[in-house]
N, C-alpha and C. Protein backbone atom coordinates (compact mmCIF):
# COMPACT_ATOMS: atom_id res chain seq x y z
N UNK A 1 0.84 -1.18 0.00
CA UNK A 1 0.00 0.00 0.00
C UNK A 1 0.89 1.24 0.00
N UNK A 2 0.65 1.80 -0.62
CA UNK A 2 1.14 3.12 -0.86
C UNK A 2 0.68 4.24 -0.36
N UNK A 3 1.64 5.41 0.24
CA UNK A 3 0.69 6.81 0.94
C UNK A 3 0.83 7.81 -0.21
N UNK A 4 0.40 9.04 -0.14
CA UNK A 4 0.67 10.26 -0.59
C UNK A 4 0.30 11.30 0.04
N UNK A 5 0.81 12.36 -0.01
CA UNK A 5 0.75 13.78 1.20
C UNK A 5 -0.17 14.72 -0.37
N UNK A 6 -1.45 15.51 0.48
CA UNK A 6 -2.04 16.07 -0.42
C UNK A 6 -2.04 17.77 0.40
N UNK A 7 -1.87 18.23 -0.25
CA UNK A 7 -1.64 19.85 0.01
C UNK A 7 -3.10 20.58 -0.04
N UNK A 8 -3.38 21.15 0.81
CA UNK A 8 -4.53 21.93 0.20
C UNK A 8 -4.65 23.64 0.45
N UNK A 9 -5.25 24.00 -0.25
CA UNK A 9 -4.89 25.69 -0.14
C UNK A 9 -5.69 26.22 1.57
N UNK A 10 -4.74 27.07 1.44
CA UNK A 10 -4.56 27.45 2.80
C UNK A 10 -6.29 28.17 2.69
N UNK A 11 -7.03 28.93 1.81
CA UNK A 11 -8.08 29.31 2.19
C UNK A 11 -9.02 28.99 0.75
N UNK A 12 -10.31 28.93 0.79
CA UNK A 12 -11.59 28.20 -0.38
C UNK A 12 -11.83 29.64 -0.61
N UNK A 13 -12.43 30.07 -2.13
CA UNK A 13 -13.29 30.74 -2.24
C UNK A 13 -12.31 32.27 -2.00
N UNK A 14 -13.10 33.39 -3.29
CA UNK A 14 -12.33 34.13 -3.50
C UNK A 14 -12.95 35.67 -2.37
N UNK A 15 -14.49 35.26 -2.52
CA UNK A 15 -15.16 36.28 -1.12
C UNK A 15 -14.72 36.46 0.10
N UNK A 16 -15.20 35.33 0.76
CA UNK A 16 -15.42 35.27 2.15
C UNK A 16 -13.88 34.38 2.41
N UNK A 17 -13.29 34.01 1.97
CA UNK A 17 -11.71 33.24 1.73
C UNK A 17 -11.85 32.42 3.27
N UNK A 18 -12.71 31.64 3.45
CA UNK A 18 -13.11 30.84 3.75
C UNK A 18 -11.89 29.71 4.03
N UNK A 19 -11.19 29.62 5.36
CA UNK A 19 -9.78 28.55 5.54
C UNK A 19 -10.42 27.05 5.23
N UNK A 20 -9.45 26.41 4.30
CA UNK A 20 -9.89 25.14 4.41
C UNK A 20 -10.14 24.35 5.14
N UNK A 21 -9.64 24.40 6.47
CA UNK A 21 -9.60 23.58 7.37
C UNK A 21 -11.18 23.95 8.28
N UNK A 22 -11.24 25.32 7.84
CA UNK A 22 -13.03 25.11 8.16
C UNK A 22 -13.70 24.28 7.53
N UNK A 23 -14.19 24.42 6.50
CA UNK A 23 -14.88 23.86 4.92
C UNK A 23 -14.97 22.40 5.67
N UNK A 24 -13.19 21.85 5.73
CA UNK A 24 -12.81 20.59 5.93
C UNK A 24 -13.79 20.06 7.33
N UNK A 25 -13.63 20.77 8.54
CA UNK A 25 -14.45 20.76 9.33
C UNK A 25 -15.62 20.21 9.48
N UNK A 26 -16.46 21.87 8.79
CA UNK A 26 -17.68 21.24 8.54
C UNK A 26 -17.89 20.61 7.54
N UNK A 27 -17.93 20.02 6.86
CA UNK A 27 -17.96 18.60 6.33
C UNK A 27 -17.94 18.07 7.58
N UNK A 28 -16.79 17.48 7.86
CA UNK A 28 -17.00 16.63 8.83
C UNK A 28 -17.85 16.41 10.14
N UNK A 29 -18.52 17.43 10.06
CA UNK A 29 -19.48 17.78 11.43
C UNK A 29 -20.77 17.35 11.48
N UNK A 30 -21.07 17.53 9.75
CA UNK A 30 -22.19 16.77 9.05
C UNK A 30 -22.12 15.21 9.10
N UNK A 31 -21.21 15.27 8.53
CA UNK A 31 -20.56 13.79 8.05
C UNK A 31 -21.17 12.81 9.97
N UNK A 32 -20.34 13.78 10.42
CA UNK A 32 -20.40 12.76 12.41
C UNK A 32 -21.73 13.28 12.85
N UNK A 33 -22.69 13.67 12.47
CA UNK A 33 -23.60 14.73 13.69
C UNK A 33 -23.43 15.08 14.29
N UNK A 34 -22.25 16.03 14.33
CA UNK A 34 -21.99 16.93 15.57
C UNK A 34 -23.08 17.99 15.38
N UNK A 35 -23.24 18.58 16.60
CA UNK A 35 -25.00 19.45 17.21
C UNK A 35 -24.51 20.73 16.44
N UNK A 36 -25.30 21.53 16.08
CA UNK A 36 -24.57 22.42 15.13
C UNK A 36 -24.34 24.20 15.87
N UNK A 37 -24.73 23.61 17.09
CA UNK A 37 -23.95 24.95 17.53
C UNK A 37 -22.81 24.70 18.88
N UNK A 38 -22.26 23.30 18.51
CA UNK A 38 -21.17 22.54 18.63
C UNK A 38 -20.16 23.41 17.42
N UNK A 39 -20.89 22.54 16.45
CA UNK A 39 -19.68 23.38 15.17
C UNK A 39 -19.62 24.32 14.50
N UNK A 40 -20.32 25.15 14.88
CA UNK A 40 -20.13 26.29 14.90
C UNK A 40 -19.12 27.14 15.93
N UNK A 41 -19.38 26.84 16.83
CA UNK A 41 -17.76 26.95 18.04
C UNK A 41 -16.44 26.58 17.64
N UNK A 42 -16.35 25.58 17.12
CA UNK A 42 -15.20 24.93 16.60
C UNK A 42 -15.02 25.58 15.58
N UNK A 43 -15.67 26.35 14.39
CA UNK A 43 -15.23 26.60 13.44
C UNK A 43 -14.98 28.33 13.48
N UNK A 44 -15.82 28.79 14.22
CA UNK A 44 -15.50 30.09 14.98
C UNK A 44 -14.15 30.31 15.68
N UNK A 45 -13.60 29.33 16.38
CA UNK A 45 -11.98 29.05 17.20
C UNK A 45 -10.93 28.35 16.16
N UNK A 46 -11.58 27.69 15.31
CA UNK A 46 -10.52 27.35 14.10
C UNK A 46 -9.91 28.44 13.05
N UNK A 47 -11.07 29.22 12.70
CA UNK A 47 -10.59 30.80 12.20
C UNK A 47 -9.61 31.65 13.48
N UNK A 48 -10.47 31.42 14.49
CA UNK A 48 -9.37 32.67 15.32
C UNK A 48 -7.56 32.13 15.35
N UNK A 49 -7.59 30.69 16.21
CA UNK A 49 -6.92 29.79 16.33
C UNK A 49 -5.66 29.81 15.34
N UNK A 50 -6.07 29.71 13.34
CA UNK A 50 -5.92 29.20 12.30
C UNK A 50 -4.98 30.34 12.08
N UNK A 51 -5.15 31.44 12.23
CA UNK A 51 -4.50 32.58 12.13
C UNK A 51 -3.17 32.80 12.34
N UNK A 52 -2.44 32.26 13.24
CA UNK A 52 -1.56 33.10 14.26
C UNK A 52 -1.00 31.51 14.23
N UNK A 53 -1.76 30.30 14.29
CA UNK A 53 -1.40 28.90 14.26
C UNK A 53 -1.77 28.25 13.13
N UNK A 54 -0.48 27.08 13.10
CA UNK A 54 -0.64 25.85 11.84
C UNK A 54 -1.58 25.08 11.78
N UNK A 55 -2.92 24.41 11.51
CA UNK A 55 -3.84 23.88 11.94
C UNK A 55 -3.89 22.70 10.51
N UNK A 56 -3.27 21.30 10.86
CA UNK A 56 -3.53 20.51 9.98
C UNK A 56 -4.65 19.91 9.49
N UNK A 57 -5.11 19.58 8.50
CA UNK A 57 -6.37 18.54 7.80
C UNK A 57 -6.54 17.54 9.16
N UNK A 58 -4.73 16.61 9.52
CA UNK A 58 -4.66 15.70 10.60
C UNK A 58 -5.17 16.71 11.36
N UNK A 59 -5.07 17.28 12.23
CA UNK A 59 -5.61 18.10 13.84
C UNK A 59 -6.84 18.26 13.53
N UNK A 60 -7.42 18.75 12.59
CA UNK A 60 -8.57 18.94 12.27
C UNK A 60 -9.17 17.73 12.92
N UNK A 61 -9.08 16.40 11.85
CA UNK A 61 -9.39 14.99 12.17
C UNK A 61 -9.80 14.44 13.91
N UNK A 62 -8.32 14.92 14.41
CA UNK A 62 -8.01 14.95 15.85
C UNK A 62 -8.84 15.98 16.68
N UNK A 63 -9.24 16.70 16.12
CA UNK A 63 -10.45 17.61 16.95
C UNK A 63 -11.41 17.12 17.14
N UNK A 64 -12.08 17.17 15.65
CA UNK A 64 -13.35 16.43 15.90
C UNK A 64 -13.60 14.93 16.07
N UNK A 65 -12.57 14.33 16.35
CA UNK A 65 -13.18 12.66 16.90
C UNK A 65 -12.73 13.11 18.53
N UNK A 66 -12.18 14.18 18.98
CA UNK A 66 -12.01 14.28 20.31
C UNK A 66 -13.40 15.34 20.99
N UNK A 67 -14.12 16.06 20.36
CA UNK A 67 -15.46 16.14 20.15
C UNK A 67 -16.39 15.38 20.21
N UNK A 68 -16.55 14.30 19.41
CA UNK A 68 -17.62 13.41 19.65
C UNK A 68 -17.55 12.45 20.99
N UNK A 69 -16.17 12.47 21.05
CA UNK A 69 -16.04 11.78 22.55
C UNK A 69 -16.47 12.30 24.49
N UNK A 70 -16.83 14.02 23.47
CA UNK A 70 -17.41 14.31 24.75
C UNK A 70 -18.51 13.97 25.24
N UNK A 71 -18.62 14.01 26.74
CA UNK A 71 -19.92 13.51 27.09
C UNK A 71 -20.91 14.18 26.74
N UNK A 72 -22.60 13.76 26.86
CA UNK A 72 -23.65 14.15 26.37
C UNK A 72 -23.86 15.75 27.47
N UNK A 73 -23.29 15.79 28.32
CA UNK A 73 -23.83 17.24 29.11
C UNK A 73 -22.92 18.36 28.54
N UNK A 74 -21.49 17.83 28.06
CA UNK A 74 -20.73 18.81 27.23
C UNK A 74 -21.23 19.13 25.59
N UNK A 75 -21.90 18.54 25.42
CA UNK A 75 -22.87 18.75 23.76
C UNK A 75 -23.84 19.40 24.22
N UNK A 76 -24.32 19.55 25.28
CA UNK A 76 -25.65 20.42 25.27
C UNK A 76 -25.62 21.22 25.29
N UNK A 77 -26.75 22.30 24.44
CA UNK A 77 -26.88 23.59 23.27
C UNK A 77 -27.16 24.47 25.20
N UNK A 78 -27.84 24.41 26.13
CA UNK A 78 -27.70 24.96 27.39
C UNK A 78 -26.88 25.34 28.06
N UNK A 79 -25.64 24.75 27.48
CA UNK A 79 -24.52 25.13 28.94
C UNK A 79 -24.06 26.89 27.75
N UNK A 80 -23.22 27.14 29.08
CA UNK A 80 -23.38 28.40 28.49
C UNK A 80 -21.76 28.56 28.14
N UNK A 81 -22.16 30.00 27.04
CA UNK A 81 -21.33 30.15 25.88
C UNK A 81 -20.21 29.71 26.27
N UNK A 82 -19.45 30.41 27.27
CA UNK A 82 -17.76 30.85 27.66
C UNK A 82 -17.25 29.36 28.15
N UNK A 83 -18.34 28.29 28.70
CA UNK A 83 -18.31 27.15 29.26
C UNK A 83 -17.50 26.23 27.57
N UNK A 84 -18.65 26.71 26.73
CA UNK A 84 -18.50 25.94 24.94
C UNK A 84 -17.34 26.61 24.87
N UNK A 85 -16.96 27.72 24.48
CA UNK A 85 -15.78 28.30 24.55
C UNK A 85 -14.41 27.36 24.82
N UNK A 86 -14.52 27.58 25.98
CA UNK A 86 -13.54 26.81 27.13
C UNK A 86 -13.38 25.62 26.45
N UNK A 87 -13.83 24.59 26.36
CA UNK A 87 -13.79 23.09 26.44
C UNK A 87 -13.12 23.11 24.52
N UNK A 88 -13.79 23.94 23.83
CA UNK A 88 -13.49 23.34 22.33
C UNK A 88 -11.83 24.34 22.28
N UNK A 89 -11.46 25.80 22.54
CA UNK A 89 -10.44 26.25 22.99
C UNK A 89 -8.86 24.87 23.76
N UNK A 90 -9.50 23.93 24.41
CA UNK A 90 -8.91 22.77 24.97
C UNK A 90 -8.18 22.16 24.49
N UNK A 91 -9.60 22.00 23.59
CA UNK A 91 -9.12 20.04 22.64
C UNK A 91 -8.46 20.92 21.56
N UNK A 92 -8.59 21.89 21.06
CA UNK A 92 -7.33 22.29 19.79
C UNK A 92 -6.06 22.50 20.29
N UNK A 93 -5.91 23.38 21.25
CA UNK A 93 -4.70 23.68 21.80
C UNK A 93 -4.03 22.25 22.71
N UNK A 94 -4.68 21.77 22.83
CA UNK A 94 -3.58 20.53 23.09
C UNK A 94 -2.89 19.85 22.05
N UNK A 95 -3.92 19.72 21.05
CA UNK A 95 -3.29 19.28 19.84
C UNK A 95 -1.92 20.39 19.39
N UNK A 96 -2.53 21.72 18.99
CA UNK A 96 -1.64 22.52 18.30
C UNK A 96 -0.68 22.76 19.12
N UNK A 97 -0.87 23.14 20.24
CA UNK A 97 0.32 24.22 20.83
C UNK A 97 0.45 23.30 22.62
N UNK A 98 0.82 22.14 22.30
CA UNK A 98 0.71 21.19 23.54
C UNK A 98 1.78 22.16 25.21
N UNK A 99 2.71 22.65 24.75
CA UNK A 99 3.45 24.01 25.63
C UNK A 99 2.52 24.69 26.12
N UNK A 100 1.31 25.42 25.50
CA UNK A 100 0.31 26.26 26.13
C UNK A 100 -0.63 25.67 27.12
N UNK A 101 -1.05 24.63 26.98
CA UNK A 101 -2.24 23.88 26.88
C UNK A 101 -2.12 23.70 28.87
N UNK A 102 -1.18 23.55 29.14
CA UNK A 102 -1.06 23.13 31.07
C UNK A 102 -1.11 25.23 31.52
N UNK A 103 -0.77 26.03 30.42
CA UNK A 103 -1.11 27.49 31.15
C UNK A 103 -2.54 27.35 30.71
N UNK A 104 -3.03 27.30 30.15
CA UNK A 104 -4.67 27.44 29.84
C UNK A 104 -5.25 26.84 30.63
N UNK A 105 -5.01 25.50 30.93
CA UNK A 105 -5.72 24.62 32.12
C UNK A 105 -5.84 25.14 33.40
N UNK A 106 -4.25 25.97 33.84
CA UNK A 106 -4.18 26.31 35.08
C UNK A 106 -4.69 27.91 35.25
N UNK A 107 -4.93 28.87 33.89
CA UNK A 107 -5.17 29.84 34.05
C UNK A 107 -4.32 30.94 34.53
N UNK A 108 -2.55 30.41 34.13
CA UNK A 108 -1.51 31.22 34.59
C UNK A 108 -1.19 31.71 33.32
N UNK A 109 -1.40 31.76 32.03
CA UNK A 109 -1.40 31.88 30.32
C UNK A 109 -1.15 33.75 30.39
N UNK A 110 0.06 34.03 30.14
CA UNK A 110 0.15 35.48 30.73
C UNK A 110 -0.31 36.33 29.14
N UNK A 111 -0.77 37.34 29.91
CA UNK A 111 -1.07 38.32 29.12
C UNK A 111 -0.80 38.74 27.51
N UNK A 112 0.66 38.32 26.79
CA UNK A 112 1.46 38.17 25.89
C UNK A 112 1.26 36.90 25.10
N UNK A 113 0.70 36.12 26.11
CA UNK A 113 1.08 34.76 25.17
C UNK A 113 -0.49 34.19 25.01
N UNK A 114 -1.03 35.25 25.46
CA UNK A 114 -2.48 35.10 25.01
C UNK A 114 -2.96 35.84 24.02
N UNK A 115 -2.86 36.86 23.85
CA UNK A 115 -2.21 37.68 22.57
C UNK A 115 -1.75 36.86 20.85
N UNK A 116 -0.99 36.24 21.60
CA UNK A 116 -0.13 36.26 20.54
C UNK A 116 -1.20 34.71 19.92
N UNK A 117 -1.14 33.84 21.08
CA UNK A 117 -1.63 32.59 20.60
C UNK A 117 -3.37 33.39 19.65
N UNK A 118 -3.78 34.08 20.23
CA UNK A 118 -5.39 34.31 19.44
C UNK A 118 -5.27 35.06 18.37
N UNK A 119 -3.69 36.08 18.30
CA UNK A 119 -3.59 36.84 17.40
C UNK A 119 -4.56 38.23 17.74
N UNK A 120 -4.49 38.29 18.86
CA UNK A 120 -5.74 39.65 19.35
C UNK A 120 -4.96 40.79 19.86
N UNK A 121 -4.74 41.54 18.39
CA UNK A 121 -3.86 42.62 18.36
C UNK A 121 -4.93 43.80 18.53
N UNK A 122 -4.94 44.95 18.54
CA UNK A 122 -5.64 45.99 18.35
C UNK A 122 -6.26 46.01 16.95
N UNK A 123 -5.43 45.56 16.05
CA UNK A 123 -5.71 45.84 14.87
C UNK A 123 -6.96 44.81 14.63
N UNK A 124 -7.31 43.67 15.50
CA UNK A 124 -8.49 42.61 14.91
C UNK A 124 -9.47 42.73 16.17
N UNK A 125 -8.92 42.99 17.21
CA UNK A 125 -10.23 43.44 18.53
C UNK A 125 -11.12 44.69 18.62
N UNK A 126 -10.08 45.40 18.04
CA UNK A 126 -10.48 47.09 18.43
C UNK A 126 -11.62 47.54 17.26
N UNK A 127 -12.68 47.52 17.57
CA UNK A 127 -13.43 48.10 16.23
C UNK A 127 -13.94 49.38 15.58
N UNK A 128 -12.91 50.32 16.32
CA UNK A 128 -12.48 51.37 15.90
C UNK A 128 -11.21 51.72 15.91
N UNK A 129 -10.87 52.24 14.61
CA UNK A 129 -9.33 52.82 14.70
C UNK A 129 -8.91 54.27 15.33
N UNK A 130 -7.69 54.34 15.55
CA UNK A 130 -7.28 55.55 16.55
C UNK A 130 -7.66 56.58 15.87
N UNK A 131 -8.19 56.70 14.75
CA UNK A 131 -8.68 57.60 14.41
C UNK A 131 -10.35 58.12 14.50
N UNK A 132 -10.96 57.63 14.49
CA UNK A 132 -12.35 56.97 14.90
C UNK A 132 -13.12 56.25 14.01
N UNK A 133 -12.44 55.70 13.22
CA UNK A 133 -12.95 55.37 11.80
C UNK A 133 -13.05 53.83 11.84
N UNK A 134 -14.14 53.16 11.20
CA UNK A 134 -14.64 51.85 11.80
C UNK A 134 -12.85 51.39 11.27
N UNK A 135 -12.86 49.79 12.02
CA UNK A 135 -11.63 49.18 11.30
C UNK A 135 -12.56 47.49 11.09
N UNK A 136 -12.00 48.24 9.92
CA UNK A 136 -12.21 46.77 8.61
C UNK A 136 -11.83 45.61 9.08
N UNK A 137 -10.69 45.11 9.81
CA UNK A 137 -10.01 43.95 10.34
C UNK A 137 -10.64 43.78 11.30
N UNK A 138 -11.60 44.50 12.45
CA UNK A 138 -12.09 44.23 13.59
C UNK A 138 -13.08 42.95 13.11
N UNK A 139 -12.46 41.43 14.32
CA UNK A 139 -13.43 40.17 14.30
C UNK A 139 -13.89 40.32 15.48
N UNK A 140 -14.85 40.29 15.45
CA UNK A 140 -15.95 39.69 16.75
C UNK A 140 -15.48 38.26 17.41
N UNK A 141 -15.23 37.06 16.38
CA UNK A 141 -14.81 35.78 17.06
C UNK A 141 -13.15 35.64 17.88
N UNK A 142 -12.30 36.78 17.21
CA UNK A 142 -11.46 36.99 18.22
C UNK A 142 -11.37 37.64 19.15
N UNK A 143 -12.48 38.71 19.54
CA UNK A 143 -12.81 39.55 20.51
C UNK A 143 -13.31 38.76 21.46
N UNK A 144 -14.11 37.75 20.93
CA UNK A 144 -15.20 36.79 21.65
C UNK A 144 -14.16 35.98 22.52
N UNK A 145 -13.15 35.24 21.91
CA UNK A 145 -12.44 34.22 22.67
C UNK A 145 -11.67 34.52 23.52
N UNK A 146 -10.93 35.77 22.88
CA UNK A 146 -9.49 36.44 23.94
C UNK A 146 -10.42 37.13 24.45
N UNK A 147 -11.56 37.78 25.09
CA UNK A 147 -12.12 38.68 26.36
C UNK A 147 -12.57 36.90 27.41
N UNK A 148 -12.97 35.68 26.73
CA UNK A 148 -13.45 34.87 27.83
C UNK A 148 -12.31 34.42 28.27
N UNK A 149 -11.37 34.05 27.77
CA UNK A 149 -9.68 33.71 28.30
C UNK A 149 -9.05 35.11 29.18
N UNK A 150 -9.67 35.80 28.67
CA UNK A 150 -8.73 37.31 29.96
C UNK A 150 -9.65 37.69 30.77
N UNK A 151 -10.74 36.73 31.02
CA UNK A 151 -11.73 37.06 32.64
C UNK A 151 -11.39 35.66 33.28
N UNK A 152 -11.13 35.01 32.40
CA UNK A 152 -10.58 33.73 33.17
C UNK A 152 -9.08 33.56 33.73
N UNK A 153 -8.07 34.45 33.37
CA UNK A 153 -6.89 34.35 33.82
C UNK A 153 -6.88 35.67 34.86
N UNK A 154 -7.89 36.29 34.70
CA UNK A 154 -8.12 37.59 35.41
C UNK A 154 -8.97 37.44 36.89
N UNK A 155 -9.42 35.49 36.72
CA UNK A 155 -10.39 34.98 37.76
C UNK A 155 -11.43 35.80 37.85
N UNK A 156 -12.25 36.49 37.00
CA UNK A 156 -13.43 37.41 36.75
C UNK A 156 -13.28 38.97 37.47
N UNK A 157 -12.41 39.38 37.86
CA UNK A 157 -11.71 40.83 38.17
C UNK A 157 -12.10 40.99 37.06
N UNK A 158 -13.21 43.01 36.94
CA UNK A 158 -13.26 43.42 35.88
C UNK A 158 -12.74 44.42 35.64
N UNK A 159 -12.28 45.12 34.64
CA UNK A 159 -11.77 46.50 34.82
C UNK A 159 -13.13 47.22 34.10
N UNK A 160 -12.66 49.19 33.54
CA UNK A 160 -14.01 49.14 33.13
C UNK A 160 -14.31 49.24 31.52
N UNK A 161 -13.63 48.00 31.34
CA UNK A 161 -14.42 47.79 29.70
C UNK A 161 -16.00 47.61 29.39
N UNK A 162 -16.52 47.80 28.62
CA UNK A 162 -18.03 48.11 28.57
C UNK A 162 -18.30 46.58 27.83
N UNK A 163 -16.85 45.90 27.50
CA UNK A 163 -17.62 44.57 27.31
C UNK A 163 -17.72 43.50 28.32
N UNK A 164 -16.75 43.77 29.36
CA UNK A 164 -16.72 42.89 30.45
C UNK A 164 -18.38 42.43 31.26
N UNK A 165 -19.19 43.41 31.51
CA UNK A 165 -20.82 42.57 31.82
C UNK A 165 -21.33 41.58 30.89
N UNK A 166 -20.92 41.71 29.54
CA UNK A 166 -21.88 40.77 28.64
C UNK A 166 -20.76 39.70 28.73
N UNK A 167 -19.50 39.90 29.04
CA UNK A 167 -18.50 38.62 28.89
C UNK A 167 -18.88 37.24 30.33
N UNK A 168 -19.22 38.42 31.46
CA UNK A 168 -19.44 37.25 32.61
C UNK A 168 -21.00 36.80 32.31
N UNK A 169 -21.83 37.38 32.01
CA UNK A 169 -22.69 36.39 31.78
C UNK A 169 -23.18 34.92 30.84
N UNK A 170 -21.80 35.05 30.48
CA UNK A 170 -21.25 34.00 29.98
C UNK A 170 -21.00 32.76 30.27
N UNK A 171 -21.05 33.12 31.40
CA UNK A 171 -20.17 32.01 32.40
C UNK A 171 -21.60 31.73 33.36
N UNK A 172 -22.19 32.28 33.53
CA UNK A 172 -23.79 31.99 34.54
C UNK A 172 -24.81 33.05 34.52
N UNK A 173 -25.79 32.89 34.38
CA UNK A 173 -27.24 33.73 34.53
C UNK A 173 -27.10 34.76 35.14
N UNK A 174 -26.41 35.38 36.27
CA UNK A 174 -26.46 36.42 36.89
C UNK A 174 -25.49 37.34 36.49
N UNK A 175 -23.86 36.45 35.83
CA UNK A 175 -22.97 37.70 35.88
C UNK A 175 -21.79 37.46 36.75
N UNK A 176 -22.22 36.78 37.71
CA UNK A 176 -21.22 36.80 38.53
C UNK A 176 -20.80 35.20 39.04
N UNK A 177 -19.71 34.56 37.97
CA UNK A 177 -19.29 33.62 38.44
C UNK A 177 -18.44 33.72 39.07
N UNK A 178 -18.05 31.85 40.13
CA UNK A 178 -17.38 32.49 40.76
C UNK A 178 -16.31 31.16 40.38
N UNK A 179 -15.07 31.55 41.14
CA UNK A 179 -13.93 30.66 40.83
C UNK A 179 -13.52 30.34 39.50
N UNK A 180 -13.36 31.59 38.71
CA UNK A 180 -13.27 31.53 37.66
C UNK A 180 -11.94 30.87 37.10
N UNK A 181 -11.14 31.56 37.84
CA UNK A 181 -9.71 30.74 37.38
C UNK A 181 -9.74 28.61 37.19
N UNK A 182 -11.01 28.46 38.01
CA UNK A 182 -10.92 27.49 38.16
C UNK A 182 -11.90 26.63 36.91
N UNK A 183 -12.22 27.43 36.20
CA UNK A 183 -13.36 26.57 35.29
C UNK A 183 -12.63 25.73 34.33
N UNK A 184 -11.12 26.33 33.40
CA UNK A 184 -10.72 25.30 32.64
C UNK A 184 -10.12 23.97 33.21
N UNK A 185 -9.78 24.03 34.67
CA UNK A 185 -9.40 22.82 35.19
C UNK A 185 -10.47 21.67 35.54
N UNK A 186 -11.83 22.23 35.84
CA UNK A 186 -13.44 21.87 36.05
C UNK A 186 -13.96 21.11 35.03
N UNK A 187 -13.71 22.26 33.35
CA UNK A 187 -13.94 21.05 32.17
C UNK A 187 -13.22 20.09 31.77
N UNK A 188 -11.88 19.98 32.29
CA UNK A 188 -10.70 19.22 31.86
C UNK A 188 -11.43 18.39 32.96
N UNK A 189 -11.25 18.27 34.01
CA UNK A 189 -11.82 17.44 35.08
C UNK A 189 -12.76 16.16 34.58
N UNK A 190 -14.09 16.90 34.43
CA UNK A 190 -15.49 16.50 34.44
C UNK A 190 -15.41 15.93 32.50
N UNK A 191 -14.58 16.83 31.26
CA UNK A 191 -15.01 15.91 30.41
C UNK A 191 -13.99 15.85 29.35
N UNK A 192 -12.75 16.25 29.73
CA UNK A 192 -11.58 15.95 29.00
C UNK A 192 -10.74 14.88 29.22
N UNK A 193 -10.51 14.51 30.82
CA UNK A 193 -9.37 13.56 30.95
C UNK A 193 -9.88 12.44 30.88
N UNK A 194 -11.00 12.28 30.55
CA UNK A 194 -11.04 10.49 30.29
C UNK A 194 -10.57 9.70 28.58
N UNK A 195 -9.67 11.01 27.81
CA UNK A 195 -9.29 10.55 26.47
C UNK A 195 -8.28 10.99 26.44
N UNK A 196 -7.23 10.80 25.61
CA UNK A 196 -6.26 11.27 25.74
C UNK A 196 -5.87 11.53 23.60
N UNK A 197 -5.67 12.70 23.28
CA UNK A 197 -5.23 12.63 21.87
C UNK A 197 -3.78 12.32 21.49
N UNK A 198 -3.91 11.80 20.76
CA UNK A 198 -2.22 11.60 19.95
C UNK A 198 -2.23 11.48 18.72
């Protein structure tokens, strides 16, 4: 039997330039029944993720069969956002960036290297430029991920950003969770360590 290595372009489609490894994704999300606002998370953190990181067809693969292996209370469309966040944020970065993956767990992931890993420069968070003029590069899905990772390494201390209220209610109905530092060790706990990827 014979192998061959197949290359594929780094992004589909000349509009929306669409990364393959999304596309690739969903396909596959269909393909497994994953819940679709399951993959939609995943493919929302695969763009942010995809950016700044190498993200193979293989990891891809390795994501989503480490997805379906979660338990049925981690698939449910109820738990809340920053919780979905958290857990699919996990299973990639262990794969991709296995060095990060014990600061993310523990919530010691400093300031810089959170940055850098989401690629959440001013130029893609800030959705206005210093001038006041909208900015074109401003993503919402990297705003989205790096503000729930910097209330979580921040253990929910807010300063006074005007997005920080809509970020903790993220995390529970009122706003005010608590032991925050402690939630990525909680999902690793309760529905990561019973698999292990390689």
């Amino acid at each position: 039997m014979s192998s061959f290595t197949l290359n594929l372009p780094d992004h589909i489609g000349d509009q929306a330039r669409t990364p393959s490894v999304v596309r690739y994704v969903s396909h596959l999300g269909v393909e497994m029944a994953t819940p679709k606002h399951l993959l939609s998370e995943i493919n929302a953190q695969l763009e942010v993720l995809g950016r700044p990181n190498h993200i193979s067809i293989r990891d891809a693969e390795k994501i989503m069969s480490a997805v379906s292996l979660l338990p049925d209370e981690a698939q449910d469309e109820r738990i809340y956002s920053a919780w979905r966040v958290v857990v699919i944020t996990l299973i990639i970065t262990r794969l991709i960036r296995p060095d990060l993956f014990p600061k993310l767990l523990k919530a010691t992931v400093s300031e810089e290297e959170l940055i850098a890993y989401m690629d959440a420069t001013d130029e893609n968070i800030s959705q206005t430029l210093p001038d006041g003029q909208r900015n074109e590069n401003f993503d919402s899905k990297t705003l989205n991920s790096y503000l729930i990772w910097k209330f979580i390494r921040q253990d929910g201390v807010m300063d006074q950003r005007e997005e920080w209220p809509p970020v903790a209610r993220c995390f529970d109905s009122f706003g005010v969770p608590h032991n925050v530092k402690g939630i990525p060790a909680s999902i690793y706990d309760d529905w990561l360590s019973v698999f292990k990827l390689t």
